[in-house]
Protein backbone atom coordinates (compact mmCIF):
# COMPACT_ATOMS: atom_id res chain seq x y z
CA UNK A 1 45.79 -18.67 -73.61
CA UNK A 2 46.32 -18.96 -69.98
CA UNK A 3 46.55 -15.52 -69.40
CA UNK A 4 42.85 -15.03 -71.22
CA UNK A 5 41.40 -17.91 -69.12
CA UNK A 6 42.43 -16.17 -65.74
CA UNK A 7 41.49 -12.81 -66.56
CA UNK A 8 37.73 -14.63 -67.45
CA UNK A 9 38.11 -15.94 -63.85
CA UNK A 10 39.23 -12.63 -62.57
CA UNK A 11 36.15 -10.91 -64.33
CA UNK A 12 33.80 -13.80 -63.46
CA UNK A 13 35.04 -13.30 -60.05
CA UNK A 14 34.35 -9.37 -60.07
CA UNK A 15 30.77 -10.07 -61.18
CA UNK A 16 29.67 -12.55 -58.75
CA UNK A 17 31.35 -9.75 -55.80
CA UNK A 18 29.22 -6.64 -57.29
CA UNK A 19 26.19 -9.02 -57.38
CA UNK A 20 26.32 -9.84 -53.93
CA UNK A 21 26.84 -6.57 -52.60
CA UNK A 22 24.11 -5.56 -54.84
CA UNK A 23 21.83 -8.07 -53.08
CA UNK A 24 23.02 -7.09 -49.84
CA UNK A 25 22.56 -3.73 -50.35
CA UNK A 26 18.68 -4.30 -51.08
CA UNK A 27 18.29 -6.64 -48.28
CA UNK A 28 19.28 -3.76 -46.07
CA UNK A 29 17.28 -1.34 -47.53
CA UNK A 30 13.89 -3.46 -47.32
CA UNK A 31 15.07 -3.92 -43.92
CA UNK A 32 15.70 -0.35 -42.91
CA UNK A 33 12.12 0.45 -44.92
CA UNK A 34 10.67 -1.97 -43.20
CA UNK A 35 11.20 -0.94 -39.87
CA UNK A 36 11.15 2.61 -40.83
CA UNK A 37 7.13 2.22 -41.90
CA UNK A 38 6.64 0.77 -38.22
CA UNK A 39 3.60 2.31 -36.95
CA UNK A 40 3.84 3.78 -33.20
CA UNK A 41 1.93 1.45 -31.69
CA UNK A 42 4.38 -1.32 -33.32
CA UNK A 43 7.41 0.77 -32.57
CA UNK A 44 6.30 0.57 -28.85
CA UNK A 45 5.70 -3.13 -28.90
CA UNK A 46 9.20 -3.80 -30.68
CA UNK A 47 11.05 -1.72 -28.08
CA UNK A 48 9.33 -3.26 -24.75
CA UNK A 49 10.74 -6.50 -26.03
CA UNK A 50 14.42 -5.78 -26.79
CA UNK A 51 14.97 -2.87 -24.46
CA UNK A 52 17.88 -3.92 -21.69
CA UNK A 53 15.51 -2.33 -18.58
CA UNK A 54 12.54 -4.22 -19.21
CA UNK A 55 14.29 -7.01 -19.68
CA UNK A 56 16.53 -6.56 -16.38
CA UNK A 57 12.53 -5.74 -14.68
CA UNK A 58 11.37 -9.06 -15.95
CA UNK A 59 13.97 -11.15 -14.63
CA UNK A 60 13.72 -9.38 -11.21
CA UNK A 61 10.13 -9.95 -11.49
CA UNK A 62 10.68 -14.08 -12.07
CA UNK A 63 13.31 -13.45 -9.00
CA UNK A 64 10.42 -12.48 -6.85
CA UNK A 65 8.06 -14.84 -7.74
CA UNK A 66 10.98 -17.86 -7.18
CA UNK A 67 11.82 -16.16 -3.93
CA UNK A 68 8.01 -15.77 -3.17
CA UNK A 69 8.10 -19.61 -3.11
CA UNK A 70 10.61 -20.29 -1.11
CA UNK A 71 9.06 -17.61 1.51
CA UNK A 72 6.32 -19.96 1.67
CA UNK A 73 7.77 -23.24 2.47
CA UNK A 74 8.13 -24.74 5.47
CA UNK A 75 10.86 -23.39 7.89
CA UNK A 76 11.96 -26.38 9.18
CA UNK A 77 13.12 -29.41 8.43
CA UNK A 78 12.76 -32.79 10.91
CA UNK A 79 16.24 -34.00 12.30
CA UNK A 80 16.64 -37.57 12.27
CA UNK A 81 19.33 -39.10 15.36
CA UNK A 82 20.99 -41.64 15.64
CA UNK A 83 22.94 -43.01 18.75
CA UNK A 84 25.61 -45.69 19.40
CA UNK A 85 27.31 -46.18 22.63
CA UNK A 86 29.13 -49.32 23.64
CA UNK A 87 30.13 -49.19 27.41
CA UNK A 88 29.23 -51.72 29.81
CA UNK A 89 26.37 -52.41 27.49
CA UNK A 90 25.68 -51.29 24.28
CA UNK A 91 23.59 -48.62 23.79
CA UNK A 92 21.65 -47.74 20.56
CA UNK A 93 19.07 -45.85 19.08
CA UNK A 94 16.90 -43.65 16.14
CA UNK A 95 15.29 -40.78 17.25
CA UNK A 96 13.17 -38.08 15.31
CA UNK A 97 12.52 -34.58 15.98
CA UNK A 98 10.41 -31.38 14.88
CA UNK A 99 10.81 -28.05 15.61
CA UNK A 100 7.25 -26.57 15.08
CA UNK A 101 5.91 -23.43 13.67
CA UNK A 102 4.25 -22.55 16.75
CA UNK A 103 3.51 -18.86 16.01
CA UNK A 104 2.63 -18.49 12.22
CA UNK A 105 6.03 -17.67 11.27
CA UNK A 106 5.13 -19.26 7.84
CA UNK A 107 1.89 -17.43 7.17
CA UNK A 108 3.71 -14.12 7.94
CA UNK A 109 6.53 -14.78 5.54
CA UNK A 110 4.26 -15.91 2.40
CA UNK A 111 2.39 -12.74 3.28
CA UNK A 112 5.36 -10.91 2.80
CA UNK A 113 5.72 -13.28 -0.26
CA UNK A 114 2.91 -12.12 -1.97
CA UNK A 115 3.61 -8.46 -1.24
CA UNK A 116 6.58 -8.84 -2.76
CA UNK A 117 5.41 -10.58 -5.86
CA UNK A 118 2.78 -7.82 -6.14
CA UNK A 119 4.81 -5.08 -6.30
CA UNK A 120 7.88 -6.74 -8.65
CA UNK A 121 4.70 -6.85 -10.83
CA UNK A 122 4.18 -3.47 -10.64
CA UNK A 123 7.43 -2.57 -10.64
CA UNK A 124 8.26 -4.39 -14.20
CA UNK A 125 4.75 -2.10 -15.15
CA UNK A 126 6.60 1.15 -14.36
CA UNK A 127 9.50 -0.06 -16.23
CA UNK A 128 7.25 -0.65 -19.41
CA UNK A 129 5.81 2.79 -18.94
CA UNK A 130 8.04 4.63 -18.14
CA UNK A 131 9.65 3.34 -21.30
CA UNK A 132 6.89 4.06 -23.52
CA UNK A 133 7.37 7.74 -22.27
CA UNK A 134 10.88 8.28 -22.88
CA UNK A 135 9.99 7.18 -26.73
CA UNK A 136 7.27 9.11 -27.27
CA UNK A 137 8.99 12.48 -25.42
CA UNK A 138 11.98 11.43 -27.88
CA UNK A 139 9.53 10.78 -30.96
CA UNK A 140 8.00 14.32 -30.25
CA UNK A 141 11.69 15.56 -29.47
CA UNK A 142 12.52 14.77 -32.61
CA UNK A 143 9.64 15.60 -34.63
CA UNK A 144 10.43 19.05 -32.40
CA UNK A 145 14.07 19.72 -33.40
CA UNK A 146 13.80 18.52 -37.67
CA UNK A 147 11.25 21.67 -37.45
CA UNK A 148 13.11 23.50 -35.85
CA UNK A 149 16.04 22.65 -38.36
CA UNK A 150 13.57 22.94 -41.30
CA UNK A 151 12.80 27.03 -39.90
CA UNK A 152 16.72 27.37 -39.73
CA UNK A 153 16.93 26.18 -43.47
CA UNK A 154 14.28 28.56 -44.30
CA UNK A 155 16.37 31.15 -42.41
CA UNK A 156 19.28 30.64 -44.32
CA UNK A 157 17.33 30.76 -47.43
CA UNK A 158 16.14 34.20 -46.38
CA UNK A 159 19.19 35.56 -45.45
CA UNK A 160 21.24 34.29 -48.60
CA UNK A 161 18.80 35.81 -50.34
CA UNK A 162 19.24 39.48 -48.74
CA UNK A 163 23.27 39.06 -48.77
CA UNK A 164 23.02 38.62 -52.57
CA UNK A 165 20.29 41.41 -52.74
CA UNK A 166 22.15 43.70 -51.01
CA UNK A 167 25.51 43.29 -52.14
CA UNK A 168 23.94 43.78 -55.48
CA UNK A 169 22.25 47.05 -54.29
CA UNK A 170 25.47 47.87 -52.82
CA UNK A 171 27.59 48.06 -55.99
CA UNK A 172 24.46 50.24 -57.60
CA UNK A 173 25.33 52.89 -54.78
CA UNK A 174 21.56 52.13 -53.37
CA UNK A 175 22.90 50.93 -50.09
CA UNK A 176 25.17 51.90 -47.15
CA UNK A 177 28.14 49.60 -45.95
CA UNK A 178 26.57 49.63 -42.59
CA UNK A 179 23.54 47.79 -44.77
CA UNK A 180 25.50 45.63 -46.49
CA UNK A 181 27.43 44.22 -43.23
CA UNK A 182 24.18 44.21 -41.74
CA UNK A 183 22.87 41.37 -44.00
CA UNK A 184 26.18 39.72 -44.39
CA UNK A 185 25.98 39.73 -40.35
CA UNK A 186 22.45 37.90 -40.31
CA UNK A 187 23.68 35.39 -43.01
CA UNK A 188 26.49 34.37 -40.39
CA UNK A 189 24.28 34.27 -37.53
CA UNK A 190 21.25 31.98 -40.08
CA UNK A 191 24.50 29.86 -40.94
CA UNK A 192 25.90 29.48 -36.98
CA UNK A 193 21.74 28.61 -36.22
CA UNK A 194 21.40 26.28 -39.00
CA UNK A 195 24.60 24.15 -37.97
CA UNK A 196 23.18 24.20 -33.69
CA UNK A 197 19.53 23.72 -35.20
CA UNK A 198 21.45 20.51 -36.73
CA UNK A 199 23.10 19.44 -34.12
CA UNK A 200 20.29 19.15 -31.90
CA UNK A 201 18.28 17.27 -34.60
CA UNK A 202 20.89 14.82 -34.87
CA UNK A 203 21.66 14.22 -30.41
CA UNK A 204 17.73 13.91 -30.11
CA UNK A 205 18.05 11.36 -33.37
CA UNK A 206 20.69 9.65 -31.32
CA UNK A 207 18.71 9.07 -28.33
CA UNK A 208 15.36 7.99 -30.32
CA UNK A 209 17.43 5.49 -31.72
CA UNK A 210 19.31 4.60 -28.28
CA UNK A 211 15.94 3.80 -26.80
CA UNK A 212 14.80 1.66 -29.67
CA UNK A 213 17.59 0.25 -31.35
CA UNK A 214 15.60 1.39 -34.80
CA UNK A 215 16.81 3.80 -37.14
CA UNK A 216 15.01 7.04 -36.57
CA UNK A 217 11.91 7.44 -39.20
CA UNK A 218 9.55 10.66 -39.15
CA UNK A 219 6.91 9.61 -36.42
CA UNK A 220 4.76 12.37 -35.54
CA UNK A 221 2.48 12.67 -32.38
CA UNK A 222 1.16 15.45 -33.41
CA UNK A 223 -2.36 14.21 -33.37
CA UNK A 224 -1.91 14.14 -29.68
CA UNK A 225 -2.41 17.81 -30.32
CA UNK A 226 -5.91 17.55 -31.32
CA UNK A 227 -7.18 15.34 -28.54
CA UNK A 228 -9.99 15.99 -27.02
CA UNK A 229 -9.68 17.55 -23.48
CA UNK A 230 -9.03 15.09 -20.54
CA UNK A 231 -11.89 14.56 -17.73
CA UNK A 232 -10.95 14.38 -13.90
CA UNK A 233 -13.91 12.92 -12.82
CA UNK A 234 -13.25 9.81 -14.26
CA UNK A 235 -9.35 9.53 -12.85
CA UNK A 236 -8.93 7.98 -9.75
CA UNK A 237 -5.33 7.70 -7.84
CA UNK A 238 -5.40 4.17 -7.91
CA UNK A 239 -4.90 4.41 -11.56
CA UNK A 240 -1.35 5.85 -11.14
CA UNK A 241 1.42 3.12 -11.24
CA UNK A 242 3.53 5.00 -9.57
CA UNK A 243 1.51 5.26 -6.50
CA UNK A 244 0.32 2.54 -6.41
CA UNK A 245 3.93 1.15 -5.96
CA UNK A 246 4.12 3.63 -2.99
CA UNK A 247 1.42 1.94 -0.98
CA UNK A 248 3.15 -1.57 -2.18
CA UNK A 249 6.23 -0.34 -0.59
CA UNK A 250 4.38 0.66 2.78
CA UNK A 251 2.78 -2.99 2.77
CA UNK A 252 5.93 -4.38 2.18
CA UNK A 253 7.44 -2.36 5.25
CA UNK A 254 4.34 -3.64 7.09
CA UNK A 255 4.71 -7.24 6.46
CA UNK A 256 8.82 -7.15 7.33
CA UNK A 257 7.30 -5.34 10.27
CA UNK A 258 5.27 -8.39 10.96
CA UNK A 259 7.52 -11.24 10.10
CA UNK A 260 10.09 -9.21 12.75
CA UNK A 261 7.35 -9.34 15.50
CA UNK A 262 6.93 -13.25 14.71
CA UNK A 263 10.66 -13.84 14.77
CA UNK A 264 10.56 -12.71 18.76
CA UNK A 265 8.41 -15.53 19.31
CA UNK A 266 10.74 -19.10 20.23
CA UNK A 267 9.59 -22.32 18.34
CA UNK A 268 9.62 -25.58 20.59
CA UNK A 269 10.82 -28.69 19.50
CA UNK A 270 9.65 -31.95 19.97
CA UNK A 271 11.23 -35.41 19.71
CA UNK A 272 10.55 -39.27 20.44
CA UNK A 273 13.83 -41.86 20.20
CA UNK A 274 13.47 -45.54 20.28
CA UNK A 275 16.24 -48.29 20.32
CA UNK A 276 18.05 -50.65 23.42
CA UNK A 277 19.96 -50.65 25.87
CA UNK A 278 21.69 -53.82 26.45
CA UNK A 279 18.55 -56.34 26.43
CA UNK A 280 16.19 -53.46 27.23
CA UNK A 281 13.74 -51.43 25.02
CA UNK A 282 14.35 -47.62 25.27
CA UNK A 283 11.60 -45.20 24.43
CA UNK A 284 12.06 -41.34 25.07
CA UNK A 285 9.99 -38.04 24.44
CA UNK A 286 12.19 -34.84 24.30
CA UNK A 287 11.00 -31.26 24.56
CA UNK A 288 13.24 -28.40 24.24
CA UNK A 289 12.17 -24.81 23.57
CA UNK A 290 14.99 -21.57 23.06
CA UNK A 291 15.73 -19.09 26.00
CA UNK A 292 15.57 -15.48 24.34
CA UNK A 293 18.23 -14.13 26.97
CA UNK A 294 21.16 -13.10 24.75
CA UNK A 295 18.91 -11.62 21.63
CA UNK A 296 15.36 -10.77 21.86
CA UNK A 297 14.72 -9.34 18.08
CA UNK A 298 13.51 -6.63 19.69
CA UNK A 299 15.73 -3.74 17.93
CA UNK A 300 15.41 -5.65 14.67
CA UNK A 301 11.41 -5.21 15.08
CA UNK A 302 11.51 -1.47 16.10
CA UNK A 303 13.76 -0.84 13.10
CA UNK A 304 10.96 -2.36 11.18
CA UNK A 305 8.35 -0.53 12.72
CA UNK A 306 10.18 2.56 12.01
CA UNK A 307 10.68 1.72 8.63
CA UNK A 308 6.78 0.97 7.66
CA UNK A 309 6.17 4.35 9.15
CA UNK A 310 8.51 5.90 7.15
CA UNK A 311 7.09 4.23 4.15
CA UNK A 312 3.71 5.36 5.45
CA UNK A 313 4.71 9.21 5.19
CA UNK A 314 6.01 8.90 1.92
CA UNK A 315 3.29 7.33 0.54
CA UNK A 316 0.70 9.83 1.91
CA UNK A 317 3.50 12.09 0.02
CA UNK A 318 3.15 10.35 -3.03
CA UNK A 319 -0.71 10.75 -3.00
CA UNK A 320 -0.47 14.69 -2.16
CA UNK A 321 1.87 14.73 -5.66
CA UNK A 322 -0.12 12.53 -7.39
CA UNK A 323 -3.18 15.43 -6.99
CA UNK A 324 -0.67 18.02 -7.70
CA UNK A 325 0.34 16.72 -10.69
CA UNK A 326 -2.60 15.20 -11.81
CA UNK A 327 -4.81 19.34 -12.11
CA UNK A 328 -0.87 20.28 -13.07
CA UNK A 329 -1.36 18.48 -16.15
CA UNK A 330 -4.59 18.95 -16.63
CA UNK A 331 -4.57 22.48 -16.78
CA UNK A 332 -1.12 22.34 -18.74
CA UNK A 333 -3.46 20.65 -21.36
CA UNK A 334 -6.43 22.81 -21.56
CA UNK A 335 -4.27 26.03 -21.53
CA UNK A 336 -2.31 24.62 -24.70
CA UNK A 337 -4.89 23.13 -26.48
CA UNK A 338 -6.78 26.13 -26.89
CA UNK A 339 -3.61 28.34 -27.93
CA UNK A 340 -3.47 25.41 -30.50
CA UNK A 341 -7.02 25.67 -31.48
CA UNK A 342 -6.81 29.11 -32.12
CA UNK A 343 -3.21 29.09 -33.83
CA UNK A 344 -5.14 26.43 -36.11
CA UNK A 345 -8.30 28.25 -36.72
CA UNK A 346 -6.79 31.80 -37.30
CA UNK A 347 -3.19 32.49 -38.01
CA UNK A 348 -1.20 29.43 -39.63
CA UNK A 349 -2.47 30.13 -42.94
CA UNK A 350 -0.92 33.90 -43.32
CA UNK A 351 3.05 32.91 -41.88
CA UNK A 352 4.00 31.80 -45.64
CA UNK A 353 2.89 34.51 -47.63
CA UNK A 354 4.44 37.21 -45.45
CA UNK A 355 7.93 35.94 -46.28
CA UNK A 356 7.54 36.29 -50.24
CA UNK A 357 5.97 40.20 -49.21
CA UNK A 358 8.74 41.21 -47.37
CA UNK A 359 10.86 40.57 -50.05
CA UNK A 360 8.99 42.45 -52.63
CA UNK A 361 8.61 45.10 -50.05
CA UNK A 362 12.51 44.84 -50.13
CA UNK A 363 13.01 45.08 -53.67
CA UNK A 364 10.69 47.85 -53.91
CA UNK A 365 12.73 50.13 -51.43
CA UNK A 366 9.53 50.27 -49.33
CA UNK A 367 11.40 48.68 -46.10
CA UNK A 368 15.48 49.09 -45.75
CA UNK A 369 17.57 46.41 -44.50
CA UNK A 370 17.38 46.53 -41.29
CA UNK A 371 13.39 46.40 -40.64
CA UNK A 372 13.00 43.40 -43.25
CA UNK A 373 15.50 42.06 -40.62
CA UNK A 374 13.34 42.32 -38.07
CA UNK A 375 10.16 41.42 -39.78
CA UNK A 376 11.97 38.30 -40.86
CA UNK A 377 13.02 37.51 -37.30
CA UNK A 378 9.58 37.78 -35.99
CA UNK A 379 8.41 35.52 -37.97
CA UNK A 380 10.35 32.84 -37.64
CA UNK A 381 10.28 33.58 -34.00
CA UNK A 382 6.36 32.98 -34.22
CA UNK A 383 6.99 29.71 -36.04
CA UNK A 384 9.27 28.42 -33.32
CA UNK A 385 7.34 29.30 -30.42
CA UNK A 386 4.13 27.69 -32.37
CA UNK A 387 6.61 24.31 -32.63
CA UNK A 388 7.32 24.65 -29.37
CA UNK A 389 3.88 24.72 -27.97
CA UNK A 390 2.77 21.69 -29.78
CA UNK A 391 6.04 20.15 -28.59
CA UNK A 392 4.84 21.33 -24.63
CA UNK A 393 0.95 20.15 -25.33
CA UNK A 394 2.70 16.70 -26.90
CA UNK A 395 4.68 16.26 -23.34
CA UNK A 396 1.94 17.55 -20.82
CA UNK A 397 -0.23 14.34 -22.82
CA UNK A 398 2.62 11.93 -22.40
CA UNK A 399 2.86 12.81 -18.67
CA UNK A 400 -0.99 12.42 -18.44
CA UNK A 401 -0.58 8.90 -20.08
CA UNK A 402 1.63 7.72 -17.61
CA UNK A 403 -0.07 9.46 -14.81
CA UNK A 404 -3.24 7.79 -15.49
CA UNK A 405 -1.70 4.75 -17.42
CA UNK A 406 -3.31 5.15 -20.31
CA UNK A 407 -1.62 4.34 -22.97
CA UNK A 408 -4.61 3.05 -24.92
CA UNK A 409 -3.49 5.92 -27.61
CA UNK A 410 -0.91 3.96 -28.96
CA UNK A 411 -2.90 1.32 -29.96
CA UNK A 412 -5.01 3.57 -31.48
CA UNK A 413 -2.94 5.71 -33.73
């Protein structure tokens, strides 16, 4: 009787396990759906918030704007003396003293404050853009290398196909060795391209998912591809984060430059004291003001002159690249988008129905071996390099995006 009563415990036991890993199991997969049917423009918004760089941007950004307040507080504090002295008579008394601000030390360093604020801003916007690139060249990356791995398949398919065909002609007597090693040859080399087709599917998987902390679902940008074709009238160079950050830096080298100047400058101080001396009121004024002799500043502010200059250069640099890149892109886009158009408008319909043709061409003896090789290779070739042009017009937009920071597109698809 006991025995029965634990083996309904055991069982009861068992059922309660398998239920809960049941329940588990669909808890994950709502989860993994869930996130999976995450439109780009969510995908985008999900990563800015847990990614470890914009994060690490946002807290330098709150560092800035703490440090930007103490910039602009006062530089010095009053001293407050007090004297004893017990000689002949005793001596004793309270004095207070200021050192003052005489030469706008204070405004100069909350300039440099706010110049600093200003471009931690900025910089925490690069961060978020720059971001928002590296997933969408990974999204397209991605969407790049499963077609590329889905052309590999087909590949395969063709190529298992002419290994049985001609191994099957071979036994007739219809074929040559040399034919049949031929297509046993391309079967290797459709199985070696299938396996490094996969491979790259699954690194540029890895780093889609790296940059989101989402599993990897099929997001396509391929719409990106029919865009219509970017003005340049309507772009101006203080659009670009990028350079934008360039002139912060030179106004950032400028201020430093300034608050170095100020620091030459000596600040007086100025003091009154009260208290007795014996029987007798004392009241004093004191003045004192530093003697530059030993250290000037001065190397300190021609190392800071040198530096804005340098930051002056490289922005002017920055602006020359900006242009560059900006008709770069621009014609990078135009170029592509029409080879898409006319991929679109004329060819991609016929690429299908030529595989099935070469293979009754085959099996009709009207090609041999090696041609339907090559017609087979050119084909695929053709659909790679059309994957890889959408791929190219899918980057040149992502670089105009964060050129022009526009990424308006994401919200909008």
């Amino acid at each position: 009787m006991n025995c029965i009563n634990k083996q309904g415990v055991i069982v009861f036991v068992v059922i309660m396990l398998l239920t809960s890993i049941s329940t588990t199991a669909q808890e994950t997969t709502l989860k993994n759906y869930g996130e999976n049917s995450l439109s780009i423009n969510e995908l985008m918004a999900r990563a800015l918030l847990t990614n470890p760089s914009v994060n690490s941007a946002q807290k330098k950004l709150e560092a800035a704007i703490a440090r930007g307040r103490a910039l602009g507080q006062s530089l010095y504090n009053p001293n407050l003396d007090f004297e004893y002295e017990n000689s002949e008579q005793v001596t004793k008394t309270i004095g207070l003293s200021q050192t003052i601000d005489w030469n706008g030390k204070r405004s100069a360093n909350q300039e440099l404050a706010r110049v600093n604020t200003e471009k931690a801003r900025l910089e925490y916007k690069v961060v978020r853009n720059s971001l928002m690139s590296s997933i969408a060249k990974a999204i397209s990356n991605y969407e790049r290398t499963t077609d590329l791995l889905a052309i590999k398949e087909k590949s395969l398919i063709s190529a298992t196909k002419l290994s049985s065909f001609a191994q099957r002609r071979y036994s007739q007597g219809d074929i040559t060795l040399k034919e049949l090693q031929t297509a046993k040859l391309a079967l290797f080399r459709s199985q070696t391209e299938k396996n490094n087709a996969l491979s790259s599917m699954l690194s540029s998987k890895q780093t889609l998912e790296a940059l989101t902390g989402i599993a990897a679902a099929q997001w396509s940008l391929e719409y990106l591809a029919n865009l219509e074709l970017p003005s340049l009238t309507n772009v101006s160079e203080y659009q670009s984060p990028v350079l934008l950050l360039s002139q912060l830096t030179y106004l950032e080298k400028k201020s430093e430059m300034e608050v170095a100047r100020k620091q030459r400058s000596v600040d007086p101080t100025v003091g009154v004291k009260y208290g007795k001396e014996g029987d007798n009121n004392i009241v004093g004024v004191n003045f004192s003001i530093p003697l530059p002799i030993r250290n000037n500043f001065k190397d300190s502010y021609i190392a800071s002159s040198k530096e804005m200059k340098a930051a002056e250069f490289d922005f002017e640099n920055r602006k020359r690249l900006f242009q560059a890149n900006l008709f770069s892109n621009h014609s990078r886009i135009t170029m592509l988008s029409k080879s898409w158009i006319n991929w679109q408008n004329d060819s991609h319909q016929s690429l299908e129905s030529q595989y099935e043709l070469l293979f009754k061409l085959l099996e009709n003896n009207e090609i041999n071996t090696l041609n339907y090789l090559l017609e087979i290779d050119q084909l695929l070739q053709t659909e790679e390099a059309i994957v890889d042009m959408r791929f190219n017009l899918e980057i040149a937009w992502i670089d105009w995006f964060e050129l022009t920071d526009n990424y308006k597109v994401w919200a909008e698809n």
